[in-house]
Protein backbone atom coordinates (compact mmCIF):
# COMPACT_ATOMS: atom_id res chain seq x y z
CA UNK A 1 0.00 0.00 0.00
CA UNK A 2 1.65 3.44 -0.80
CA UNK A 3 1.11 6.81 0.68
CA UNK A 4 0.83 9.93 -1.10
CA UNK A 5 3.36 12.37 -0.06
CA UNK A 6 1.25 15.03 0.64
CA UNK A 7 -1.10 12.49 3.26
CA UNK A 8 2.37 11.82 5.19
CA UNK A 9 1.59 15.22 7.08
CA UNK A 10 -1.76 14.33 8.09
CA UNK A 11 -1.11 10.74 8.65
CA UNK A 12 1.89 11.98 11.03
CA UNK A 13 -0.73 14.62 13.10
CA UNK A 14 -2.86 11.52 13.00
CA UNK A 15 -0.43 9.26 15.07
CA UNK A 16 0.09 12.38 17.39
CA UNK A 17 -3.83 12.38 17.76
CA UNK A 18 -4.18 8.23 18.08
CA UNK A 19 -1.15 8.12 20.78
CA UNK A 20 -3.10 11.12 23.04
CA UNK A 21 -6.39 9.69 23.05
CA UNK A 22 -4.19 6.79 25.13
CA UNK A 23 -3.28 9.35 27.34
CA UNK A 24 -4.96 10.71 30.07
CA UNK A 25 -8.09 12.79 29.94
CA UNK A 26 -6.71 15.90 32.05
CA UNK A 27 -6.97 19.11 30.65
CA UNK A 28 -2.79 19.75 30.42
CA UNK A 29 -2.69 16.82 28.18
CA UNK A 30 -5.05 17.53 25.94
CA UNK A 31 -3.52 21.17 25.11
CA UNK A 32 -0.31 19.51 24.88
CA UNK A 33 -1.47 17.42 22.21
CA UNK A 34 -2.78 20.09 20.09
CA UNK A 35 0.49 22.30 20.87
CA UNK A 36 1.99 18.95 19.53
CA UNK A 37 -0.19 18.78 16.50
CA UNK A 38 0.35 21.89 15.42
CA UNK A 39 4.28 21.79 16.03
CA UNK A 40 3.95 18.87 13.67
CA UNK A 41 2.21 20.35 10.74
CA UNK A 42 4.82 23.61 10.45
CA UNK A 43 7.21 21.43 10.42
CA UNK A 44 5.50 19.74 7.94
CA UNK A 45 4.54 23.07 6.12
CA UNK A 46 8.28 23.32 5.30
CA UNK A 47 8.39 20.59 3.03
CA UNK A 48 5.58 22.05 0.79
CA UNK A 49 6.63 25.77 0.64
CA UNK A 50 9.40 26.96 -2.32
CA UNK A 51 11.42 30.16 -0.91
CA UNK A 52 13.01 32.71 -2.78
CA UNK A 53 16.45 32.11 -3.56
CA UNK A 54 18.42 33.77 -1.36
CA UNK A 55 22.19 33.93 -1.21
CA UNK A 56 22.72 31.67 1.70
CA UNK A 57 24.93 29.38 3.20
CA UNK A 58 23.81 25.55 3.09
CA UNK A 59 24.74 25.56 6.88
CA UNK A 60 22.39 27.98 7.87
CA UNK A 61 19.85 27.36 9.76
CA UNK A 62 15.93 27.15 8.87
CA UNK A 63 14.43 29.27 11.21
CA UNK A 64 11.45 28.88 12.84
CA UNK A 65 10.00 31.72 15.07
CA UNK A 66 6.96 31.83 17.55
CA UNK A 67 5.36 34.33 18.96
CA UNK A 68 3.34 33.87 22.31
CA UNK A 69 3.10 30.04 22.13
CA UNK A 70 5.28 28.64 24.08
CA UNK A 71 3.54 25.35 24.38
CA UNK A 72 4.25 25.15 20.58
CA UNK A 73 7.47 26.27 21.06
CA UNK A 74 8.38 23.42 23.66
CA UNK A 75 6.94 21.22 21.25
CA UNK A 76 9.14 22.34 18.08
CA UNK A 77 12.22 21.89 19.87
CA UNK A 78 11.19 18.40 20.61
CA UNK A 79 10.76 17.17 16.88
CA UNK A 80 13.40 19.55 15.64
CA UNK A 81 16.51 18.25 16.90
CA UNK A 82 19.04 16.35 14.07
CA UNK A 83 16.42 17.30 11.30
CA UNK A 84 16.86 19.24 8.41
CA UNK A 85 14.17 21.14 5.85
CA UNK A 86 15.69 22.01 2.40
CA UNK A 87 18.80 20.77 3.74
CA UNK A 88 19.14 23.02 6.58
CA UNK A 89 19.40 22.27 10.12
CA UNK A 90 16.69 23.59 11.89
CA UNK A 91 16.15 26.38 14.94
CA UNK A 92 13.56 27.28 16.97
CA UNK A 93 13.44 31.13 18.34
CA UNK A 94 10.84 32.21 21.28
CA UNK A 95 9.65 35.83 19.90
CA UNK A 96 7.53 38.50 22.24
CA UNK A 97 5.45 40.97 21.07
CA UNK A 98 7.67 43.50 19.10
CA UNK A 99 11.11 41.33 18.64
CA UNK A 100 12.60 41.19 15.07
CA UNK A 101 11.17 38.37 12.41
CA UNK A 102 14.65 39.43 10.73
CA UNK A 103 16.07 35.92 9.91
CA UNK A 104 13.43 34.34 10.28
CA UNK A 105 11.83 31.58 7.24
CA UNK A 106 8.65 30.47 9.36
CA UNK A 107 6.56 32.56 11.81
CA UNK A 108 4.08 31.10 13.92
CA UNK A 109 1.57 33.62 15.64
CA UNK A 110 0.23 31.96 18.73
CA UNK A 111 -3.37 32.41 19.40
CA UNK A 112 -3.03 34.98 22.41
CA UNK A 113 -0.61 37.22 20.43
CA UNK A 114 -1.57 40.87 18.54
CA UNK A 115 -1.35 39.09 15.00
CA UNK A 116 -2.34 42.76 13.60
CA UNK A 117 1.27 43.78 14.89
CA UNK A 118 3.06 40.44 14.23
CA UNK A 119 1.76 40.95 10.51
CA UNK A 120 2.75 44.25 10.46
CA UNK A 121 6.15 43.79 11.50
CA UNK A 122 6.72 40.89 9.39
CA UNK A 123 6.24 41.92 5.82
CA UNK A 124 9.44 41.10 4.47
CA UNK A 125 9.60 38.53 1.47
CA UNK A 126 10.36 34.62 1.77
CA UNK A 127 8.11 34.63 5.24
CA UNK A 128 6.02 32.24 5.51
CA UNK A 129 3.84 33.34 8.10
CA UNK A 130 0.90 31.08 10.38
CA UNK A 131 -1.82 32.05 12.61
CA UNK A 132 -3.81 30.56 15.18
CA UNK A 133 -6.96 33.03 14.76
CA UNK A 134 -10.37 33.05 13.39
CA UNK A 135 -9.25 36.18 11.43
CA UNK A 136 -5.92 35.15 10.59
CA UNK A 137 -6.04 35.36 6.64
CA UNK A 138 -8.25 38.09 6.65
CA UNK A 139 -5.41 39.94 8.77
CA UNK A 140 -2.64 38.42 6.17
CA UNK A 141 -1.17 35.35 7.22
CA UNK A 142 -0.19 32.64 4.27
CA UNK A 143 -1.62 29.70 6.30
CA UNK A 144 -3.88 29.71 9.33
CA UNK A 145 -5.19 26.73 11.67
CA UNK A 146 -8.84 26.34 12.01
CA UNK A 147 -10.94 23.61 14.02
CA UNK A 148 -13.65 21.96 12.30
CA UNK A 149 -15.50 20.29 15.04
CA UNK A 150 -12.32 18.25 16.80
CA UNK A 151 -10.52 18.07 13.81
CA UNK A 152 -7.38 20.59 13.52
CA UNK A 153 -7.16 21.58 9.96
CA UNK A 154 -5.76 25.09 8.26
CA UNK A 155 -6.37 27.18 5.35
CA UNK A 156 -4.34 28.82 2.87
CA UNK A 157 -4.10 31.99 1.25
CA UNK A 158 -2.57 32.53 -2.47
CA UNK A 159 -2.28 35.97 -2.53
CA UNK A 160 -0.39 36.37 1.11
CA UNK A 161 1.91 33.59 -0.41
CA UNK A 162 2.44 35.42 -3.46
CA UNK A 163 3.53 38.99 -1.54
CA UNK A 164 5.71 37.10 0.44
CA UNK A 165 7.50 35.46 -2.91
CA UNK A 166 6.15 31.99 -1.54
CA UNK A 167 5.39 29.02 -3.73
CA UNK A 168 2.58 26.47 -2.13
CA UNK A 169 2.78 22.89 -3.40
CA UNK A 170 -0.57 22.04 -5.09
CA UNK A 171 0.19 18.70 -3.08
CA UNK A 172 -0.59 20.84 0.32
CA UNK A 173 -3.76 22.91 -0.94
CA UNK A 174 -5.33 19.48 -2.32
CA UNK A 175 -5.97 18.70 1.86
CA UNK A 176 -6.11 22.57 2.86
CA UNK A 177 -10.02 22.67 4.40
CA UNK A 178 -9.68 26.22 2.47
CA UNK A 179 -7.39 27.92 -0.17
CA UNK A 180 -7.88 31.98 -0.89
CA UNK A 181 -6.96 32.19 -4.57
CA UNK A 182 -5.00 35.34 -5.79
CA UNK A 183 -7.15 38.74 -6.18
């Protein structure tokens, strides 16, 4: 039986989901899993997203920043370690409110965090940036998460992805629950 590339990111948050319905019913563990989840699809997200060619060292790091989710965070720096995306080692950076995205490939806007002033502050190209808020691609994210009854899921948006100089494999909008096209 083979697996479609593009399923391997939802059949991975799906083993995430299987091994904490073993786990214990207390509230901690259940937002642990979804910090989990979520760590695991922007990971993920990596894989489908083309950057601009930039001038950079192959050692450089892939840089993942998040902003008011430490949870997230915590959970990033668990899968992270001796992995790679594009051939990069990867790092994790805990931003606050106002901190630099300079250097930064991947933002992640936690759902507690001003995404209004995350977004503005984070307009420079080959960003990929992702939300955690009902508004989030209204407000100008690329990608934001959305629940759809227990089910995490996210939506895309074209345009934000095109500003940013950001190519979206057609492999990742086929299982988006929503894609914005271009205006």
């Amino acid at each position: 039986m083979s697996v479609r590339p593009a399923r391997w990111l939802f059949l991975w948050a799906a083993l995430l989901v299987s091994n904490a319905a073993a786990a214990a019913r207390d509230p901690a563990a259940i937002e642990a899993t979804e910090a989990g989840i979520k760590a695991a699809y922007l990971y993920k997200f990596a894989a489908y997203v083309d950057w601009p060619e930039k001038p950079v060292a192959a050692s450089q790091a892939f840089v993942i920043g998040v902003l008011d989710a430490d949870e997230v965070a915590q959970e990033l720096e668990r899968i992270v370690p001796g992995r790679s995306v594009h051939e990069r080692p990867v790092e994790v950076r805990r931003l606050r409110e106002g901190q630099s995205t300079e250097g930064l490939h991947m933002l992640f806007v936690g759902r507690e965090a001003d995404v209004r002033g995350a977004l503005r502050g984070s307009a420079q190209p080959g960003l990929l940036v992702v939300t955690d808020n009902p508004r989030g691609l209204e407000l100008g994210s690329t990608i934001n998460f959305i629940l759809a009854g227990e089910h995490l899921g996210f939506e895309v948006s074209l345009d934000s992805a095109q500003r940013h100089g950001l190519r979206i494999s057609s492999r990742m909008l086929n299982v988006a629950r929503r894609v914005v096209p271009k205006a």
